[in-house]
Every structure is written in C-alpha cells, then in structure tokens.
N, C-alpha and C. Protein backbone atom coordinates (compact mmCIF):
# COMPACT_ATOMS: atom_id res chain seq x y z
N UNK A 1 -33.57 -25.91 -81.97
CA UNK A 1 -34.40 -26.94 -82.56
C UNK A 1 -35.60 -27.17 -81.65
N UNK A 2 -36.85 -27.67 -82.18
CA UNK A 2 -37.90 -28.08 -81.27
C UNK A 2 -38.37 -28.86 -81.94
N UNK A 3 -39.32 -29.73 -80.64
CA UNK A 3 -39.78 -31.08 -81.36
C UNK A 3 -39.95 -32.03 -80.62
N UNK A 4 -40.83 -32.77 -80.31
CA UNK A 4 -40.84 -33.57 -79.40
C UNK A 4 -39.89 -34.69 -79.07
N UNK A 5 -39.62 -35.14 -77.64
CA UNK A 5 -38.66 -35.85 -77.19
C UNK A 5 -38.76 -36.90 -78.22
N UNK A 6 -37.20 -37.14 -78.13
CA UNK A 6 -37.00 -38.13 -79.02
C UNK A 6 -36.79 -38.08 -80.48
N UNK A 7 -36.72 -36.54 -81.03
CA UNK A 7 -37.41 -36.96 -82.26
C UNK A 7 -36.32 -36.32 -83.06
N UNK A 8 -34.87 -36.40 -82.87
CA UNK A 8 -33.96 -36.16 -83.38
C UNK A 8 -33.27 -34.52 -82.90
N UNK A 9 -33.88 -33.77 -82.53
CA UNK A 9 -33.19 -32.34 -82.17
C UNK A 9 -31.37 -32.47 -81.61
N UNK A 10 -31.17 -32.80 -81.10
CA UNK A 10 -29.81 -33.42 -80.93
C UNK A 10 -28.79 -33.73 -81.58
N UNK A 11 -29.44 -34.88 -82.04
CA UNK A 11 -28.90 -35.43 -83.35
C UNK A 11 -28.16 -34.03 -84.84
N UNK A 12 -29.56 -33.73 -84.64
CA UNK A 12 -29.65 -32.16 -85.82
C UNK A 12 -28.78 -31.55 -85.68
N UNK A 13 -29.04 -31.00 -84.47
CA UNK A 13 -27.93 -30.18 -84.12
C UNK A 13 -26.48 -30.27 -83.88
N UNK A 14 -26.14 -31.14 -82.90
CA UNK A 14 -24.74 -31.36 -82.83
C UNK A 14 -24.35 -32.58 -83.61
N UNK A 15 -24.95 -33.62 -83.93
CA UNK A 15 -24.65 -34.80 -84.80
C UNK A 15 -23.49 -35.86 -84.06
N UNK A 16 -22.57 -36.34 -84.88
CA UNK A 16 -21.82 -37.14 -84.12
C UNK A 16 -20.18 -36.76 -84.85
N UNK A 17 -19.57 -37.54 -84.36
CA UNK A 17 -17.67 -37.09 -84.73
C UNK A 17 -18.15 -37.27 -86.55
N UNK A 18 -18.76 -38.40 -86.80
CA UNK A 18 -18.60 -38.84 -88.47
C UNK A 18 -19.49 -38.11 -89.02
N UNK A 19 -20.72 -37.53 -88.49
CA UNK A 19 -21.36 -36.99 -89.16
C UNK A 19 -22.37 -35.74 -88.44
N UNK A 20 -21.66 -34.70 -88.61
CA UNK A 20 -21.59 -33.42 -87.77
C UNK A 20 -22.76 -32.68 -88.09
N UNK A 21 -23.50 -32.17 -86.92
CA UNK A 21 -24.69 -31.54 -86.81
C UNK A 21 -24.58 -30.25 -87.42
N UNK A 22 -25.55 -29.37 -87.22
CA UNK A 22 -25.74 -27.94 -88.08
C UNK A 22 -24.67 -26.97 -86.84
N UNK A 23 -24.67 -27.49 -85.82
CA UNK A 23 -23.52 -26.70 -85.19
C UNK A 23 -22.35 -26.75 -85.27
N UNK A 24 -21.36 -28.01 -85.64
CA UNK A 24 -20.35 -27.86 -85.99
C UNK A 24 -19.84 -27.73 -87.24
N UNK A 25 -20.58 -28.29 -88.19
CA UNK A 25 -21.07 -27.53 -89.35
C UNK A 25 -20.30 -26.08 -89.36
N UNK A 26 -21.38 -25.57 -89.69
CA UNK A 26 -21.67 -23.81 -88.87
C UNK A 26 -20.45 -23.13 -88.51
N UNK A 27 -20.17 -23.55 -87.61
CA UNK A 27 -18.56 -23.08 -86.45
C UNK A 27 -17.41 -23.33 -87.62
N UNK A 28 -17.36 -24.67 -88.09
CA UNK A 28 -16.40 -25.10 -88.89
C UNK A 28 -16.69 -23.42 -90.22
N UNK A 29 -17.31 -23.58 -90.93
CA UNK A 29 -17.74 -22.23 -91.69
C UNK A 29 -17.34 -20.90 -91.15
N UNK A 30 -17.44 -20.62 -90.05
CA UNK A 30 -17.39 -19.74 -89.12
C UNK A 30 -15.81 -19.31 -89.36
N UNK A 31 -15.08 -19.90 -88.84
CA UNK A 31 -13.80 -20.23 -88.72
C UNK A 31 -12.76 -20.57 -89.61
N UNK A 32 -13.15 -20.98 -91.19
CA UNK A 32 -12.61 -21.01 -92.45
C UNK A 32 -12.50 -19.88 -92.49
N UNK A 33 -13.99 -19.02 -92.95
CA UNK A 33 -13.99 -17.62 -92.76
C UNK A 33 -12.88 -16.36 -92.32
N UNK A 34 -12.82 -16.90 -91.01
CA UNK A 34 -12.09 -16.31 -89.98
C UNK A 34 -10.63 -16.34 -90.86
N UNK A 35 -10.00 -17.38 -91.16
CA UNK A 35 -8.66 -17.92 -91.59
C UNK A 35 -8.55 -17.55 -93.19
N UNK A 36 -9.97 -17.51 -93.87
CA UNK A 36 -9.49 -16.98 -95.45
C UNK A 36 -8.86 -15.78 -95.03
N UNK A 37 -9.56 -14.84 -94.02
CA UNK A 37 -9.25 -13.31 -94.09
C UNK A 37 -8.14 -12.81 -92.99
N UNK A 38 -7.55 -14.03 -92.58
CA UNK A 38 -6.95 -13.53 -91.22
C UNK A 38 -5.53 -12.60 -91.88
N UNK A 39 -5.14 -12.32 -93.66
CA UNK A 39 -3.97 -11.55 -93.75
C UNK A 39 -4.52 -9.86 -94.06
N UNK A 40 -5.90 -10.18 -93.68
CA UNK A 40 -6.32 -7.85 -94.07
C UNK A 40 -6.72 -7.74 -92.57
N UNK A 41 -7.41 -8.78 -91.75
CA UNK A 41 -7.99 -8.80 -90.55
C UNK A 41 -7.47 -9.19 -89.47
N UNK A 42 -7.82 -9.15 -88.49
CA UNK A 42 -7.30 -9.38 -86.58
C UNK A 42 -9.33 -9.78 -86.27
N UNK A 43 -9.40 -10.90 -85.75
CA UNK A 43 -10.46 -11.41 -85.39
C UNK A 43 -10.68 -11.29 -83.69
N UNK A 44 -11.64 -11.37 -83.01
CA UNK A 44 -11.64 -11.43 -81.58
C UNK A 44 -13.42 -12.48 -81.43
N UNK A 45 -13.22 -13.25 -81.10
CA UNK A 45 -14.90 -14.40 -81.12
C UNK A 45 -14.84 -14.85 -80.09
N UNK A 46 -16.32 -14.52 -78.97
CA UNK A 46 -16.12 -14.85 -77.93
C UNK A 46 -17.71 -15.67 -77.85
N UNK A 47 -18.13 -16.11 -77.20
CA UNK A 47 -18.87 -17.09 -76.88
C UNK A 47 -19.62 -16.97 -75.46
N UNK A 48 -20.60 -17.19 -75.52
CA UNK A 48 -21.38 -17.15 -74.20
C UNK A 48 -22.75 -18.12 -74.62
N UNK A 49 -23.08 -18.83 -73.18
CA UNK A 49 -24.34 -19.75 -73.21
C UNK A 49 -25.47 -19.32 -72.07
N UNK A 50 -26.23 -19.63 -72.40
CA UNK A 50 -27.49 -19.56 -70.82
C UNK A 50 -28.32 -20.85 -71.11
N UNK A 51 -29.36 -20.71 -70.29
CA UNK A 51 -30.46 -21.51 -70.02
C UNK A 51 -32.22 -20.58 -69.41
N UNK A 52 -32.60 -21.05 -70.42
CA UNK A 52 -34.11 -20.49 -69.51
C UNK A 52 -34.92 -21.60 -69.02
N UNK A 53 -34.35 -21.84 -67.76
CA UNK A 53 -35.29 -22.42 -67.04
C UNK A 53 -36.42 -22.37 -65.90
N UNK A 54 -37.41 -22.57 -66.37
CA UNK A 54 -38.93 -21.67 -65.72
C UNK A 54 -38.58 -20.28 -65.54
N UNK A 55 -38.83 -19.55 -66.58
CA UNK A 55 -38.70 -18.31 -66.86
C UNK A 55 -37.68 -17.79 -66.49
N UNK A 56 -36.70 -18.42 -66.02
CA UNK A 56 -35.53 -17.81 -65.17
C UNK A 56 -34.43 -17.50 -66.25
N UNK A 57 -33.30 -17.22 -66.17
CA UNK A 57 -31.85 -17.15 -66.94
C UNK A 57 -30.89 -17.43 -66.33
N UNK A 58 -30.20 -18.52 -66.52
CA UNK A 58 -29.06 -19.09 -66.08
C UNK A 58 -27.82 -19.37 -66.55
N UNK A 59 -26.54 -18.48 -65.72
CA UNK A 59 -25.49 -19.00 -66.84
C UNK A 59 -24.72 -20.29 -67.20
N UNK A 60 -24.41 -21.09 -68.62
CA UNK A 60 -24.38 -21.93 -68.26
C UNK A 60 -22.63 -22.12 -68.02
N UNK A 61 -21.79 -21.39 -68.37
CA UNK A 61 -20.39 -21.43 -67.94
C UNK A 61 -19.98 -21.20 -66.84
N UNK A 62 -21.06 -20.59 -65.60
CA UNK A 62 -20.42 -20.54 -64.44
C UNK A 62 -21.24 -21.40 -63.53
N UNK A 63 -20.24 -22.10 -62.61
CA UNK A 63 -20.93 -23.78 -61.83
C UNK A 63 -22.35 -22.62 -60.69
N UNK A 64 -22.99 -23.37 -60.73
CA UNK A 64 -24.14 -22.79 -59.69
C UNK A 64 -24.54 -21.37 -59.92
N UNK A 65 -25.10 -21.10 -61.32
CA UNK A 65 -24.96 -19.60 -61.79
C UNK A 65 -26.58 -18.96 -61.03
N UNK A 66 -26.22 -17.80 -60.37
CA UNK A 66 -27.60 -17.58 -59.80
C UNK A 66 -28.48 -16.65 -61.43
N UNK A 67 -30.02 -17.02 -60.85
CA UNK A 67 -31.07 -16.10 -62.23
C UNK A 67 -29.80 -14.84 -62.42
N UNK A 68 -29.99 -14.44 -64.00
CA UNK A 68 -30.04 -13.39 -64.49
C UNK A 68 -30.51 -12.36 -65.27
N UNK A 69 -30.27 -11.19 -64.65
CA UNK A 69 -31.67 -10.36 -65.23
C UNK A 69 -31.52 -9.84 -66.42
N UNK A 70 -32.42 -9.85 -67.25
CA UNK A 70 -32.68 -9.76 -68.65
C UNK A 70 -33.19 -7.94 -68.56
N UNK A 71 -32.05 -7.21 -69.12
CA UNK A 71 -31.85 -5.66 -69.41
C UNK A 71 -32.02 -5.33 -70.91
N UNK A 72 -32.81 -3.76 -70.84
CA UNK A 72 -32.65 -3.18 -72.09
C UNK A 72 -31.74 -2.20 -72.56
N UNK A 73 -30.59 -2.59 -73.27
CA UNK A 73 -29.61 -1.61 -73.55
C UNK A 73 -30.57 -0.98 -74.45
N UNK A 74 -30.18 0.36 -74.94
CA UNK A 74 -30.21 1.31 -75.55
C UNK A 74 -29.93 0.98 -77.03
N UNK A 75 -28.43 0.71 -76.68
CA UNK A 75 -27.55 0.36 -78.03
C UNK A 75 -27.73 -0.94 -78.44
N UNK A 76 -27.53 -1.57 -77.66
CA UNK A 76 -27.76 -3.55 -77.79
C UNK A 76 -28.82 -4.24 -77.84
N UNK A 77 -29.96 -3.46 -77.35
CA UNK A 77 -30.87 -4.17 -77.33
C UNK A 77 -31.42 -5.00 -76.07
N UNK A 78 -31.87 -5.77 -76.02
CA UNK A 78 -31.74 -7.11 -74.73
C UNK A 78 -30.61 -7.58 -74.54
N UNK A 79 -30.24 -7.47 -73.39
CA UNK A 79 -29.17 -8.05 -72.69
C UNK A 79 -29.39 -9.00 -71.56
N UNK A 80 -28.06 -10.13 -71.42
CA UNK A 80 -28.41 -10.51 -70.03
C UNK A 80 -27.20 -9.99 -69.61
N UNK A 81 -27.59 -9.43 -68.00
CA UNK A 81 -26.90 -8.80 -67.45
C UNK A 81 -25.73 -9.35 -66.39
N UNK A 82 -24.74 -9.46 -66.41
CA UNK A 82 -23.46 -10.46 -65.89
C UNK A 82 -23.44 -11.52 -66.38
N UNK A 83 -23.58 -11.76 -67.89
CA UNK A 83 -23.52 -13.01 -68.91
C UNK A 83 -21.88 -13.14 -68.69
N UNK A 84 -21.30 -14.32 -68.73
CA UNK A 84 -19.85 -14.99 -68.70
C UNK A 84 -19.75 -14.91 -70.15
N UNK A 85 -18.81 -14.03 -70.73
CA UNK A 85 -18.60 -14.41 -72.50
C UNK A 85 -17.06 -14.84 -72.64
N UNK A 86 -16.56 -15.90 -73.16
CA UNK A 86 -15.48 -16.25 -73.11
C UNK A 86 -14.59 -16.30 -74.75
N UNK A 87 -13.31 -16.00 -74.87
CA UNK A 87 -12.87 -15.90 -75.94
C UNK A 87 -12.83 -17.63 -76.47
N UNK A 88 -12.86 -17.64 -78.10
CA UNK A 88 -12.73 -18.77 -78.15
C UNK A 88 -11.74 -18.70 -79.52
N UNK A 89 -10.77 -19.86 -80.10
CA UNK A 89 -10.30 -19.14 -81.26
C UNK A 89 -10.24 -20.38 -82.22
N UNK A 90 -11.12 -21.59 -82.33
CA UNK A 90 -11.74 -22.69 -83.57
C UNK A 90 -12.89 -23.53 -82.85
N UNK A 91 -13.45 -23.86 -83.65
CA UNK A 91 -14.74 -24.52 -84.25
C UNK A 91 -14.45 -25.23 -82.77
N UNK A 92 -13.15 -26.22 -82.03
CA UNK A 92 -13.28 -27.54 -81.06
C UNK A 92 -13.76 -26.69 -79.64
N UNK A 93 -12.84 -25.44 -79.93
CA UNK A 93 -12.98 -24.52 -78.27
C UNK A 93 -14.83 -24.34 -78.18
N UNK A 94 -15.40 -24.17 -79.39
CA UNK A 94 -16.63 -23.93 -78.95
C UNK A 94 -17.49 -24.87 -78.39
N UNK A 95 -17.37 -26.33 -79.55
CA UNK A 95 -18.01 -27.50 -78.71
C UNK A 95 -17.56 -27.90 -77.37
N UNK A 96 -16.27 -27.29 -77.38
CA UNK A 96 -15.51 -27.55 -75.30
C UNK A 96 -16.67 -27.17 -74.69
N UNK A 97 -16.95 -25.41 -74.92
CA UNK A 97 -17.58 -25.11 -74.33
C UNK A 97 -19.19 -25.53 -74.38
N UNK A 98 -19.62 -25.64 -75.27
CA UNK A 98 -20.83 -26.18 -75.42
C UNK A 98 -21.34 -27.47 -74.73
N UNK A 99 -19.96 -28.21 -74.44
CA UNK A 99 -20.68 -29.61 -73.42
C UNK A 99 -20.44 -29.21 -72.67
N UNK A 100 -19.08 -28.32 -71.65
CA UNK A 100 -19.19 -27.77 -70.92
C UNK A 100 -20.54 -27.30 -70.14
N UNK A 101 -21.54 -26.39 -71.00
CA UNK A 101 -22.46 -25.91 -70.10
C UNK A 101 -23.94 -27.34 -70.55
N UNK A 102 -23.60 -28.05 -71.35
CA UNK A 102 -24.49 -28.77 -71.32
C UNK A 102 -24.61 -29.52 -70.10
N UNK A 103 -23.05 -29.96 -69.20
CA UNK A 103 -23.17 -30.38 -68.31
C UNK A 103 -23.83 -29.98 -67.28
N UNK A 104 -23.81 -28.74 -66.89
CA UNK A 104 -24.97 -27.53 -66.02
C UNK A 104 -26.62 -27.32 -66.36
N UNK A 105 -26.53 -28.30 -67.48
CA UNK A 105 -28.26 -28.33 -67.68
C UNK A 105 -28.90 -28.50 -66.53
N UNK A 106 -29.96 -28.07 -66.34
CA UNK A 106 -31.29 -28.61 -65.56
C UNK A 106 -31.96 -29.78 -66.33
N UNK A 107 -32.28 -30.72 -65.81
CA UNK A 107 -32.59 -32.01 -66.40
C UNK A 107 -34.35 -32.47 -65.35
N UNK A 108 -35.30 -33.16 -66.08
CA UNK A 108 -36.05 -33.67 -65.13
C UNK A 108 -36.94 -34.70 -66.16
N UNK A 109 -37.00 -35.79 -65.15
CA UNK A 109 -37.33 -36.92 -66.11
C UNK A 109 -38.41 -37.08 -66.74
N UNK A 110 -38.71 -37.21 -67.79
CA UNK A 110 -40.38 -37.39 -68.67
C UNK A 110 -40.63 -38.57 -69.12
N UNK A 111 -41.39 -39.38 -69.31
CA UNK A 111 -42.29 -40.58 -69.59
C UNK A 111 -41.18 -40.85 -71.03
N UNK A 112 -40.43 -40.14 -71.94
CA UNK A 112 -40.27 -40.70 -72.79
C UNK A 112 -38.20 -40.68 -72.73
N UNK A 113 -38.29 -39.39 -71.42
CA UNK A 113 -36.62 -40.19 -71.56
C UNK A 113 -36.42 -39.12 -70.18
N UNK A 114 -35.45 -40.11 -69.50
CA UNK A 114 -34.97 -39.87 -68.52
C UNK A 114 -33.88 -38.68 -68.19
N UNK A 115 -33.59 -38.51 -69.03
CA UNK A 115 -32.48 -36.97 -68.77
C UNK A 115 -33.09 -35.98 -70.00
N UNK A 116 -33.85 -35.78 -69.91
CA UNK A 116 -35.11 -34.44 -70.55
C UNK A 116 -34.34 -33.16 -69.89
N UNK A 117 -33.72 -32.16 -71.00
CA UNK A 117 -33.27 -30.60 -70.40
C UNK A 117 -34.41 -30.26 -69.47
N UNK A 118 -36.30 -29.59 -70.45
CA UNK A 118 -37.00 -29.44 -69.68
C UNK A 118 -36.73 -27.97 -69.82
N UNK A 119 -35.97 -27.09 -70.69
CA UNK A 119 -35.44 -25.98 -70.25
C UNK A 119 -34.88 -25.38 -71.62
N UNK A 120 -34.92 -24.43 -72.67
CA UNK A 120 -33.94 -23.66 -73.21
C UNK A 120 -32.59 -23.31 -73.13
N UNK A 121 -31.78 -23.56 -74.19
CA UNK A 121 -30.66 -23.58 -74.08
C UNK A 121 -30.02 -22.11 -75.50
N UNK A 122 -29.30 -21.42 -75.10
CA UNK A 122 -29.03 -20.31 -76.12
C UNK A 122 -27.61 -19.98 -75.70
N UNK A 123 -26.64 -20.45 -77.11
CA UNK A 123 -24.99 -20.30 -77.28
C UNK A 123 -25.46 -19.08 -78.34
N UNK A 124 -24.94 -17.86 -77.55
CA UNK A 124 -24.16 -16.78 -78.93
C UNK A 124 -23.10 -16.56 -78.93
N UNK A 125 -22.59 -16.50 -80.59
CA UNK A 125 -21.16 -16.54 -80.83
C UNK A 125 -21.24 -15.00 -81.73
N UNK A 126 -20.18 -14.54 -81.16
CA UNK A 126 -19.94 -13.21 -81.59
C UNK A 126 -18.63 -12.41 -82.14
N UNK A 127 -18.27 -12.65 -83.55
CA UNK A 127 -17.11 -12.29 -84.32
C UNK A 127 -16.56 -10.79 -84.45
N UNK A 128 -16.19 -10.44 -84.01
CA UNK A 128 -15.27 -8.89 -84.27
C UNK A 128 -14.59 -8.82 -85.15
N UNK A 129 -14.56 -7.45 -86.15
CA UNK A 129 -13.45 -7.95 -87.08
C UNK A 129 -12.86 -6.05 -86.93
N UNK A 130 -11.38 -6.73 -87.29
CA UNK A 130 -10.24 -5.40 -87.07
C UNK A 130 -9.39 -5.53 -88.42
N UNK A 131 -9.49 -3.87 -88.83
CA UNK A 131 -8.49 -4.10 -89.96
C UNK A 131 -7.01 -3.98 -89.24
N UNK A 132 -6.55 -4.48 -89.95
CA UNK A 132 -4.58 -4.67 -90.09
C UNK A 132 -4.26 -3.35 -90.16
N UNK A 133 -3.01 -3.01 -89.72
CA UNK A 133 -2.62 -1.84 -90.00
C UNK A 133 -1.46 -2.23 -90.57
N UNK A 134 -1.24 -1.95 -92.04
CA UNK A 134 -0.11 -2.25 -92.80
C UNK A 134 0.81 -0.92 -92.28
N UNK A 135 2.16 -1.91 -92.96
CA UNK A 135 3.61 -0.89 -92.37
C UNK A 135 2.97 0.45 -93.09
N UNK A 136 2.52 0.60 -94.62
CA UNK A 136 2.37 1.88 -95.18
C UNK A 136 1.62 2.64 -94.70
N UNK A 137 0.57 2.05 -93.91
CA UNK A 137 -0.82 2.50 -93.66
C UNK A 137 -0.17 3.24 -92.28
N UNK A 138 0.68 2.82 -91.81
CA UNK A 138 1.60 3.45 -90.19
C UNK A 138 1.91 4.26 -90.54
N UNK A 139 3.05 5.03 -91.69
CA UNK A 139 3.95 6.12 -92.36
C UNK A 139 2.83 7.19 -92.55
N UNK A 140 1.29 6.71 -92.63
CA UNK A 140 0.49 7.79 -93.06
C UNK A 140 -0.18 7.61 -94.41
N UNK A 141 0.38 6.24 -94.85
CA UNK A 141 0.07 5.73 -96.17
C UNK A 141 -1.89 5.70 -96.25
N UNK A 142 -2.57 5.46 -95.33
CA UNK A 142 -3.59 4.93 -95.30
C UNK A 142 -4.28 5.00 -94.32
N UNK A 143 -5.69 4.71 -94.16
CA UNK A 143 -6.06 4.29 -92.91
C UNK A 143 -6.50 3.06 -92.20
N UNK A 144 -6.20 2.91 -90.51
CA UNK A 144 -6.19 1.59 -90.31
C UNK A 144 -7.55 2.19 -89.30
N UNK A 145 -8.07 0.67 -88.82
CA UNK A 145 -9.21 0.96 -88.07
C UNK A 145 -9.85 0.15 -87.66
N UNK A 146 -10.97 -0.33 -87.21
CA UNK A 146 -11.72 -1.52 -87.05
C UNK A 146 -13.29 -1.05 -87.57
C-alpha cells in the first residue's frame, strides 16, 4: 500500500480482529483453497519477509539481519540471497509471522507520527502443490507426481 502517513495503509491492509484487512482476507482464501483440495493434493507454503531500508535488504525474521544481496537467478529471476523462508500451515501462522518481523522494522519519527517504518516492507508467500499418489496409482495404476 502507499500513501501518505496517516492515511489508512494499515488499516487496508491488515485491518483489525472484527474487520480484517486485504491480508488476512487473502491468506484466509489462500488456505480454504489449500483445504478444498487437500484429498488429490499434499501442499508445502512457506513464507518469507524483508525490508528495504535505504536501498539496503533486510531480513525481517532473523533478529539483527545483516544487508542482503539482491541476485539474478537464471531460473528465478531476482533473488535475495540467504532470505529466511519459513514453513507455515494457516492464515494465523502467517500473521505470527508478519508481526513478528514487523517488530524488526526500522522506524524513524516524522512530523505526522512517531513510529513511521520510513522503509519497505515485502512478505512472499509461496504454495507448492503435490499430487497424491493413490494406492492404484502405486500398483502402476497411474501416474503420481508433483
């Protein structure tokens, strides 16, 4: 979200217990998902956060995370390189983690509010999906796979 201090980004995003932002939202969706299909599928969703602060990259799941350097995979694309990605397995484990590294923000005070990030914040959540290998599909019935 962007927008000047004050002007709801927060709010938007994470919202409150009664009335839930576009992120838990989202996750909640995420994770129905996950559970309509969990009898053809095997899921694996892991989670990772940073921070760009003054051009830097910071992780935000590990306490005192030094810069990290921003690589070009081949296959992947941009990477950050020794990103912390952690398994997560419903919608609550992610907001754990999400205040979790909110707590590791960089903060610095501005004329319109006193605990200002000051800084970019980026959670990717990343779903794997595996087919089942039914008993028939074992005998030779089929194929199993991901």
């Amino acid at each position: 979200a962007y927008g000047a201090t004050g002007s709801g980004k927060t709010y938007t995003m994470i919202g409150t217990r009664n009335d839930p932002g576009m992120m838990p939202l989202s996750l909640m969706d995420i994770f129905d998902a996950i559970r309509s299909m969990s009898g053809e599928y095997t899921f694996e969703v892991t989670c990772s956060y940073l921070e760009v602060y003054n051009e830097l990259i910071y992780d935000l799941l590990v306490n005192n995370s030094p810069s990290l350097d921003l690589r070009e995979d081949p296959e992947r694309g941009a990477t950050v390189s020794g990103l912390r990605r952690i398994s997560v397995t419903n919608a609550d484990n992610v907001l754990d983690v999400l205040r979790e590294g909110n707590a590791r923000r960089k903060t610095e005070p501005t004329e319109a509010n006193a605990v200002s990030s000051r800084s970019h914040a980026v959670m990717e959540i990343n779903v794997r999906r595996f087919s089942r290998v039914h008993p028939n599909d074992a005998a030779g019935g089929g194929a199993g796979g991901s």
